[in-house]
Each structure stands twice: as C-alpha cells, then as structure tokens.
N, C-alpha and C. Protein backbone atom coordinates (compact mmCIF):
# COMPACT_ATOMS: atom_id res chain seq x y z
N UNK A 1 7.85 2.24 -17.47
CA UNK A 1 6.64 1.67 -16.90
C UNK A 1 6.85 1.45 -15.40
N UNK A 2 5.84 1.89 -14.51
CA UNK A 2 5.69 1.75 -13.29
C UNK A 2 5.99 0.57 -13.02
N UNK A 3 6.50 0.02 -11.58
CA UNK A 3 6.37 -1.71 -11.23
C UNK A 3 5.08 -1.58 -10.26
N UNK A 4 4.37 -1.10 -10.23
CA UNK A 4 3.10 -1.23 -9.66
C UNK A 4 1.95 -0.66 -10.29
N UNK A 5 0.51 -0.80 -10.44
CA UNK A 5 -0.56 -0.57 -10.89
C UNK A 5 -1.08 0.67 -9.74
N UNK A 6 -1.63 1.69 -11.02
CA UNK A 6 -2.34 3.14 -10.45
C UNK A 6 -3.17 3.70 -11.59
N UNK A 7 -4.48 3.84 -10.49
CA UNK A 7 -5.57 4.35 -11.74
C UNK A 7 -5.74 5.64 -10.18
N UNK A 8 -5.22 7.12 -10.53
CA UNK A 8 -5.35 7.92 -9.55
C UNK A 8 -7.00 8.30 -9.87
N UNK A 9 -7.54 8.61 -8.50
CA UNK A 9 -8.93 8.93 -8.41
C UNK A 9 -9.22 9.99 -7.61
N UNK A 10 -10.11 11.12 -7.91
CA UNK A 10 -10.54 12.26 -7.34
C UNK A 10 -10.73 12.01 -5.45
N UNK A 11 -10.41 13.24 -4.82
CA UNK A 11 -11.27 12.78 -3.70
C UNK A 11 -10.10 11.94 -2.67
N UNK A 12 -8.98 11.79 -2.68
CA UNK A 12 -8.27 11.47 -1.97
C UNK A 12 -6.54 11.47 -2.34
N UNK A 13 -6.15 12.12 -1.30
CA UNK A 13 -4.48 12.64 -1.89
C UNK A 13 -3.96 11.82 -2.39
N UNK A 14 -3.44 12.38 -3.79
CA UNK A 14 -2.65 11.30 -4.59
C UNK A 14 -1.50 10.70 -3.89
N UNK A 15 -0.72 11.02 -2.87
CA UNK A 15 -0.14 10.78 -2.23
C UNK A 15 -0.17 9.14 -1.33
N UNK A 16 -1.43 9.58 -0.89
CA UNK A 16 -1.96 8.52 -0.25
C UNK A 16 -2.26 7.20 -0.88
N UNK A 17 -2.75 7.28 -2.25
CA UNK A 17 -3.00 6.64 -3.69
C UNK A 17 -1.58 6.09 -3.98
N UNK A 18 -0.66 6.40 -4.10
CA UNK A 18 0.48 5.61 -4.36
C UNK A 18 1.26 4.93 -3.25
N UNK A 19 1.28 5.12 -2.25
CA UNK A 19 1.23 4.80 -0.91
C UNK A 19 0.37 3.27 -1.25
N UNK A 20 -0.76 3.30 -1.35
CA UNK A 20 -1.35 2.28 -1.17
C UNK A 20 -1.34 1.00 -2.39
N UNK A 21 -0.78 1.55 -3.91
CA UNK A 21 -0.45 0.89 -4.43
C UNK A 21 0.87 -0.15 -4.35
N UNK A 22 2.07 1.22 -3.75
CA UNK A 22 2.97 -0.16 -3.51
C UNK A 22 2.63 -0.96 -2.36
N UNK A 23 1.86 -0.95 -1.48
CA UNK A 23 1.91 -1.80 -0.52
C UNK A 23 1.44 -3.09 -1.32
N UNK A 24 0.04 -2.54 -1.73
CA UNK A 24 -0.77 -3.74 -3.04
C UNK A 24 0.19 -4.46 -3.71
N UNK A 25 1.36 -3.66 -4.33
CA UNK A 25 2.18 -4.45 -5.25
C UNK A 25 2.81 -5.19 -4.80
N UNK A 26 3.41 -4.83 -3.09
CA UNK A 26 4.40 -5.75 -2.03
C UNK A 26 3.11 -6.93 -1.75
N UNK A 27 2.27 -6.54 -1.55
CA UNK A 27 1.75 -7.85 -0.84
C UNK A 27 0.56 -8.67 -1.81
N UNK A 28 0.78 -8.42 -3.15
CA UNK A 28 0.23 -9.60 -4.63
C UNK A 28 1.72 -10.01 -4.71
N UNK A 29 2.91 -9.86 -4.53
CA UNK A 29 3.97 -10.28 -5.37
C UNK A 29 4.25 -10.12 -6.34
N UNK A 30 3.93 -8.91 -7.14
CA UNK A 30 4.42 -7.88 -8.07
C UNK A 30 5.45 -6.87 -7.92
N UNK A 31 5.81 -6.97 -6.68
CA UNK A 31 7.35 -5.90 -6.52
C UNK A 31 7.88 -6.65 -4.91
N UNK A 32 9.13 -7.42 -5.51
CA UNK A 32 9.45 -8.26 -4.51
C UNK A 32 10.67 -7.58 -3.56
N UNK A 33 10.43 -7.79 -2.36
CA UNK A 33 12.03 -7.19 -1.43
C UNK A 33 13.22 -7.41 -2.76
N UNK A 34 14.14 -6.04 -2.35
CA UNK A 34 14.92 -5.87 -2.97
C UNK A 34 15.26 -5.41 -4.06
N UNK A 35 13.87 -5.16 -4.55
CA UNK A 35 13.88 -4.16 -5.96
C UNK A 35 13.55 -3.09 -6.09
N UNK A 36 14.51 -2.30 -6.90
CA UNK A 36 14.74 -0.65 -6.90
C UNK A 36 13.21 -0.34 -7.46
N UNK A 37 13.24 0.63 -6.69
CA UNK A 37 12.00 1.29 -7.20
C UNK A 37 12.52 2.59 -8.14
N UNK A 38 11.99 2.85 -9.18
CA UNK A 38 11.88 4.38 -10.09
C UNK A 38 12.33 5.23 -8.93
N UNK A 39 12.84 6.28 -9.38
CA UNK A 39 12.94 7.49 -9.13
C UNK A 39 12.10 8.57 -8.98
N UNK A 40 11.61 9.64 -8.23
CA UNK A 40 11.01 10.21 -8.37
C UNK A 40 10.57 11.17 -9.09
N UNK A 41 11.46 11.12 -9.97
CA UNK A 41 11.29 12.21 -10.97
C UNK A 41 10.43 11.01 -12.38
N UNK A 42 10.76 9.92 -12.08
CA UNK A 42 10.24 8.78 -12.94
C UNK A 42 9.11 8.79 -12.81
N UNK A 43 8.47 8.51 -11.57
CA UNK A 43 7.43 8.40 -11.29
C UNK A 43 6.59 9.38 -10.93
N UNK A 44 6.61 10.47 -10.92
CA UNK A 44 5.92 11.92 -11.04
C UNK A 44 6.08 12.15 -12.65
N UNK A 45 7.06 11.92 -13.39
CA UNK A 45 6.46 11.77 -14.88
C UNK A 45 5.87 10.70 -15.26
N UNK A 46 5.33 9.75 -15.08
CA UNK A 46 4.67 8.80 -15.56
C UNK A 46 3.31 8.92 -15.11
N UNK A 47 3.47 9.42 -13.76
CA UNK A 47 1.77 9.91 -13.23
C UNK A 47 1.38 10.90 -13.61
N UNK A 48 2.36 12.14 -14.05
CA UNK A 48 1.77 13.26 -14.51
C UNK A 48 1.52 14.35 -13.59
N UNK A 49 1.81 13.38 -12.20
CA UNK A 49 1.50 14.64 -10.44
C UNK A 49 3.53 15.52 -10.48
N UNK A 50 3.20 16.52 -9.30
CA UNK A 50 4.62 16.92 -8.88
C UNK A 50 5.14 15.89 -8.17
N UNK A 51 6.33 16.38 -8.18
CA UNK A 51 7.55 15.66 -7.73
C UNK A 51 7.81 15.47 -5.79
N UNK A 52 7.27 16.67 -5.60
CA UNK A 52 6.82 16.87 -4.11
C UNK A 52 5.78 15.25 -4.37
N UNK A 53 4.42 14.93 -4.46
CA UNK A 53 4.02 14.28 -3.70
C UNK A 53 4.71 13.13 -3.91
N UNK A 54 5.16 12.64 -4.94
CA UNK A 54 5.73 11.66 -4.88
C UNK A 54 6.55 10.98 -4.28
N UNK A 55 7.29 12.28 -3.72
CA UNK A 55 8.75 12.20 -2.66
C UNK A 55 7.77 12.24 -1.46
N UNK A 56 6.80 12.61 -0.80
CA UNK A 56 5.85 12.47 0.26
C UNK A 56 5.59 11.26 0.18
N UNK A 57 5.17 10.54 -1.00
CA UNK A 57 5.14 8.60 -0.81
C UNK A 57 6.12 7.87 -0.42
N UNK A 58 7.58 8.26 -0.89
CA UNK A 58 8.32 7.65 -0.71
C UNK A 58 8.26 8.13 0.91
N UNK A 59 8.65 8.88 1.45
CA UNK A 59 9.09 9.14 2.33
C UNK A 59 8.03 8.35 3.53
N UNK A 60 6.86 8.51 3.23
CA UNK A 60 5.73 7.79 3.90
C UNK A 60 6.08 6.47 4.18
N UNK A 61 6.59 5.62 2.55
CA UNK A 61 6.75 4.41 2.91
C UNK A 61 8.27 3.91 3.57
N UNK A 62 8.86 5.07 3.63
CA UNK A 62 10.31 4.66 4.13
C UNK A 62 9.93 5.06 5.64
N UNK A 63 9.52 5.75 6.11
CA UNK A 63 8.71 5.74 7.43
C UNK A 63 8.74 4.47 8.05
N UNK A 64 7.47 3.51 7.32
CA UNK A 64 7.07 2.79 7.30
C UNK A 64 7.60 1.28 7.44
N UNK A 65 8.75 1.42 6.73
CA UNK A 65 9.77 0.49 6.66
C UNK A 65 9.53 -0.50 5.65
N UNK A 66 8.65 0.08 4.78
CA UNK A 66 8.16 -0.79 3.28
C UNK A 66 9.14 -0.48 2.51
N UNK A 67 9.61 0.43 2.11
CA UNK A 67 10.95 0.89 1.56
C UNK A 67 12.00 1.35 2.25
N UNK A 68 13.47 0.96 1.44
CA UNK A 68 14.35 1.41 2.57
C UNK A 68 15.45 2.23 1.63
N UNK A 69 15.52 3.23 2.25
CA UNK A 69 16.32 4.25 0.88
C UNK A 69 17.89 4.12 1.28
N UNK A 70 19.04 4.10 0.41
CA UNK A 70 20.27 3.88 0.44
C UNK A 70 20.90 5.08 -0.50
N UNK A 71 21.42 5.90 0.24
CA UNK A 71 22.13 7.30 -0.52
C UNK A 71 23.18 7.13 -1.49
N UNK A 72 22.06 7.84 -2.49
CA UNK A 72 23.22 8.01 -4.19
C UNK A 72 22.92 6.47 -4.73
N UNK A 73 21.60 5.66 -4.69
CA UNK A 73 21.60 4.45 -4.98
C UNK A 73 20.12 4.42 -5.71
N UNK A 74 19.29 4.98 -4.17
CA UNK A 74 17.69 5.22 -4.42
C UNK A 74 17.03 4.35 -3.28
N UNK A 75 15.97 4.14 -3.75
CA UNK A 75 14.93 3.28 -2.93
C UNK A 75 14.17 1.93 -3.52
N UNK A 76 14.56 0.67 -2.04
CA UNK A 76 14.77 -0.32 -2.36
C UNK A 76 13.16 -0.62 -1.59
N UNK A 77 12.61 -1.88 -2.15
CA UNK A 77 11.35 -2.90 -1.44
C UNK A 77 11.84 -3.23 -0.66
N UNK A 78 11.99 -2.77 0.97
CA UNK A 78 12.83 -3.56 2.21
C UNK A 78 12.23 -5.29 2.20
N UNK A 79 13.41 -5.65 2.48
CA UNK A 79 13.09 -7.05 2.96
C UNK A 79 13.33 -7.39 4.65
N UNK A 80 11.49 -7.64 5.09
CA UNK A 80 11.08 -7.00 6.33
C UNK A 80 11.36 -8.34 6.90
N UNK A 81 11.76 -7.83 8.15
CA UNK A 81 11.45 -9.41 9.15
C UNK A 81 10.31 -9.47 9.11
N UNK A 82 9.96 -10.54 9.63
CA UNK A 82 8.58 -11.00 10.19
C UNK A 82 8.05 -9.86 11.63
N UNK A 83 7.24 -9.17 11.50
CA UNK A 83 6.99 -8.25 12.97
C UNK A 83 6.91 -8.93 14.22
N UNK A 84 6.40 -8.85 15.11
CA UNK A 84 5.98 -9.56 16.63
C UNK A 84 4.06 -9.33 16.48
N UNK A 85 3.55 -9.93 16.63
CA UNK A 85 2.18 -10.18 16.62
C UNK A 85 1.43 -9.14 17.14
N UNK A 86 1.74 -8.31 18.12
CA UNK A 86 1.80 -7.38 19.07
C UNK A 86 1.38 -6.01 18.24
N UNK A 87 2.98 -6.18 17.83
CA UNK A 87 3.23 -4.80 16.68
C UNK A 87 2.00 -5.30 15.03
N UNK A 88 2.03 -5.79 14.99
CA UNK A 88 1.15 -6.35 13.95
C UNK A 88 -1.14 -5.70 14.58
N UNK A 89 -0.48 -6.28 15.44
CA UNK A 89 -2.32 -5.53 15.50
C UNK A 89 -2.51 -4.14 16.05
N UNK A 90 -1.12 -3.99 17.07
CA UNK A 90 -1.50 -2.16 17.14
C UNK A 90 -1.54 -1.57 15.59
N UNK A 91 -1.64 -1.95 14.62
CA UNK A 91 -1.22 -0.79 13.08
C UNK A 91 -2.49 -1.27 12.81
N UNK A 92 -3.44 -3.01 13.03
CA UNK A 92 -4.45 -3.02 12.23
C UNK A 92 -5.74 -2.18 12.76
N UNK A 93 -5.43 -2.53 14.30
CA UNK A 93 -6.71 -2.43 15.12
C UNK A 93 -7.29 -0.59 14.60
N UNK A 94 -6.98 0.10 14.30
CA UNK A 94 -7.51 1.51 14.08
C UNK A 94 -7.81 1.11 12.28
N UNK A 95 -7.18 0.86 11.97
CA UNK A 95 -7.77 0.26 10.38
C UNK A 95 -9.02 -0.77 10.27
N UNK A 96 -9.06 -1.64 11.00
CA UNK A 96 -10.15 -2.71 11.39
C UNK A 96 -11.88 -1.67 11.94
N UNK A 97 -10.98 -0.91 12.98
CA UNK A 97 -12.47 0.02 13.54
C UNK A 97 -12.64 0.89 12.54
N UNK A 98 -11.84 1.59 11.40
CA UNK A 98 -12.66 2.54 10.51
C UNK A 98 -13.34 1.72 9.48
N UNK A 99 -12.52 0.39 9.32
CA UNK A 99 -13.81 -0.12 8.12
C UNK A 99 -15.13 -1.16 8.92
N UNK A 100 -15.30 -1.61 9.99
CA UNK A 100 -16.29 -1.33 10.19
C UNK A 100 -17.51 -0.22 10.82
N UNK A 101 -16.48 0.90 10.68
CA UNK A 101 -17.78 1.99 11.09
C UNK A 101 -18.03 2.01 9.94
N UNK A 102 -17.51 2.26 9.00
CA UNK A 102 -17.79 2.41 7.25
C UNK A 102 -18.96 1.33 6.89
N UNK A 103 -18.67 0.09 7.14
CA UNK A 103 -18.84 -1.25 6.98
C UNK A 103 -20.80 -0.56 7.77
N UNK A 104 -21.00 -0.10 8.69
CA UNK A 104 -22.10 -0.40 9.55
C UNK A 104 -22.80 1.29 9.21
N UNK A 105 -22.27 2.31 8.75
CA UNK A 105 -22.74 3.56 8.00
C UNK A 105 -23.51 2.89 6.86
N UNK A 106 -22.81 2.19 5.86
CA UNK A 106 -23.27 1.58 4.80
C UNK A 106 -24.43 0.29 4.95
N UNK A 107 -24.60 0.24 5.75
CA UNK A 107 -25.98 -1.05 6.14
C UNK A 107 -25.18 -2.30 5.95
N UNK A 108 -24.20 -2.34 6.05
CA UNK A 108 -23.44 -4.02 5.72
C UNK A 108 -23.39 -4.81 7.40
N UNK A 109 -23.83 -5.91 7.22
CA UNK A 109 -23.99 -6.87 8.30
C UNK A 109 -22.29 -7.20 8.44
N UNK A 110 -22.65 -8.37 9.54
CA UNK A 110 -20.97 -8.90 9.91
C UNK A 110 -20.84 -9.53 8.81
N UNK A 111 -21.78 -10.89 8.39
CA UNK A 111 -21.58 -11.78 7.60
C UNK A 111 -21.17 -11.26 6.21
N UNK A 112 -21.99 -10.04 5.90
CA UNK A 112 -21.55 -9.45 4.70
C UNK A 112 -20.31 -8.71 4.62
N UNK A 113 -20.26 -8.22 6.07
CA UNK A 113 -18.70 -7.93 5.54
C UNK A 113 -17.48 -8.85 5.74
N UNK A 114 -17.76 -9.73 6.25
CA UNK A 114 -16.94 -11.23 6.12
C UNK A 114 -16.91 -11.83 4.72
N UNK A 115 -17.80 -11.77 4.25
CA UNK A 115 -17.99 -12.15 2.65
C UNK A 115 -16.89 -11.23 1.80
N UNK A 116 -17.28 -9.97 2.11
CA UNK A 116 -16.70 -9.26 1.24
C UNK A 116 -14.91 -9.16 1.45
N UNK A 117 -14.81 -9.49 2.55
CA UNK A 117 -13.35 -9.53 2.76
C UNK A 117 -12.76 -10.83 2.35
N UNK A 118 -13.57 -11.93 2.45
CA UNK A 118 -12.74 -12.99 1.97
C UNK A 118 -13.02 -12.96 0.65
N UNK A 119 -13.74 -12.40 -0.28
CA UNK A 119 -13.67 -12.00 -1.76
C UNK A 119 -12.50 -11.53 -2.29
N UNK A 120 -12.22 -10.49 -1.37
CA UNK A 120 -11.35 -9.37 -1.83
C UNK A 120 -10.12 -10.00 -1.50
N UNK A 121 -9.52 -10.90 -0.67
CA UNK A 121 -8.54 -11.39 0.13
C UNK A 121 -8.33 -12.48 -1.33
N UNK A 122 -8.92 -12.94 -2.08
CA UNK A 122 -8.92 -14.19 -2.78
C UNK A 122 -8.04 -13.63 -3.96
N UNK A 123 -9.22 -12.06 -4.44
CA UNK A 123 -8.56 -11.37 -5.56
C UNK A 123 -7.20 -10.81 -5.29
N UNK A 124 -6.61 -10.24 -4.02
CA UNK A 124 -5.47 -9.91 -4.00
C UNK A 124 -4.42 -10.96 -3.64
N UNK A 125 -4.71 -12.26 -3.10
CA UNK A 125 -4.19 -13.21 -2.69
C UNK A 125 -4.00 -14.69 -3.57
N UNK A 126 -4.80 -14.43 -3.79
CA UNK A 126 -5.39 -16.13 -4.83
C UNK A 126 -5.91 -16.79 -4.18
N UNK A 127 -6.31 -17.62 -5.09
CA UNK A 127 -7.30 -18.52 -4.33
C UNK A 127 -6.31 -19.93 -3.15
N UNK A 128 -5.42 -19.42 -2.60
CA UNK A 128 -4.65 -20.15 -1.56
C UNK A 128 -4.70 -19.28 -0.33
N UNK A 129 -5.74 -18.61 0.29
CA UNK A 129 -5.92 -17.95 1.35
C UNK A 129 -7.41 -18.38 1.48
C-alpha cells in the first residue's frame, strides 16, 4: 500500500499527479520527514503506470528537495529547514498568478476565491489554520 493517496485522472501527466500527491501527503502529515518512500518499481506496480514516470516523480521531487535519495538505500521525506521568506514566495508568486487567472477565466470574485481557499486550507489542514 502506497503511503500517500492517488486517484490518477485523465488530462494531466501522471507524473505530475504523483508529484502532487506526495507533497499533499508531506504537508496533511501523512508521510512525515524521514520516511522511506516505496520503490519505484513498487509504486509503478501499485499504480499500474511505467516505471519511467514514476522515476520522473521521484526525480522531480528530489529536485525539489521534498525527497532526498541516499544510494543503495532509496528515497527518504527530506527533513527541510525552514526556507528564507524570500525563497518561499519566488516558488509561490507564479503559482498564486495562474490560479487567479484561472480563478478570474472562471467568473470567481476575490471574496470567492478567498472563501474557497480557506475551505480548502481547513480540509487539508484542519480546522487549526
């Protein structure tokens, strides 16, 4: 069994799809720094995709510095410093402007999309955010 939740969906690289689940899983507290993640041959059989994209996730998130791979061991949930505030909004600010062009394509106001983010922030967070 996976340590993270995936319902893959048409329409966007599966790649990208697991990518975004472990982050989900790092940041609900379902896969805590320091724990081995599956293998890729684990987890391309459990999804049912090749082994290539899977190793494209990993590699994405070891990029990334969400995972940190250790040879002949595998790949671990890095346990991240805290960033600099700086480095923290250059990564959001291009993520922030595509969901509100999305956000304003779709007829959604500010307030509504303020709503909808602190909805969604509650469900992935709990209700202590």
């Amino acid at each position: 069994m996976l340590p993270f939740l995936i319902h893959l969906q048409l329409g966007e690289p599966i790649y990208e799809q697991i990518v975004r689940a472990v982050k989900k899983a790092i940041a609900t507290g379902q896969l805590q720094p320091g724990r081995q993640m599956p293998s890729v041959r684990v987890i391309s059989g459990e999804l049912g995709v090749n082994p290539n994209t899977v190793q494209k996730a990993i590699s994405r998130l070891t990029e990334e510095g969400v995972l940190e791979s250790h040879p002949g061991q595998g790949s671990y949930v890095a346990d991240r410093p805290p960033s600099h505030r700086a480095q923290q909004l250059k990564v959001l600010r291009p993520l922030i402007e595509q969901l509100l062009i999305e956000a304003a394509h779709h007829g959604l106001s500010g307030p509504e999309l303020i709503d909808l983010i602190q909805k969604q922030s509650q469900r992935i967070h709990g209700n202590d955010h």
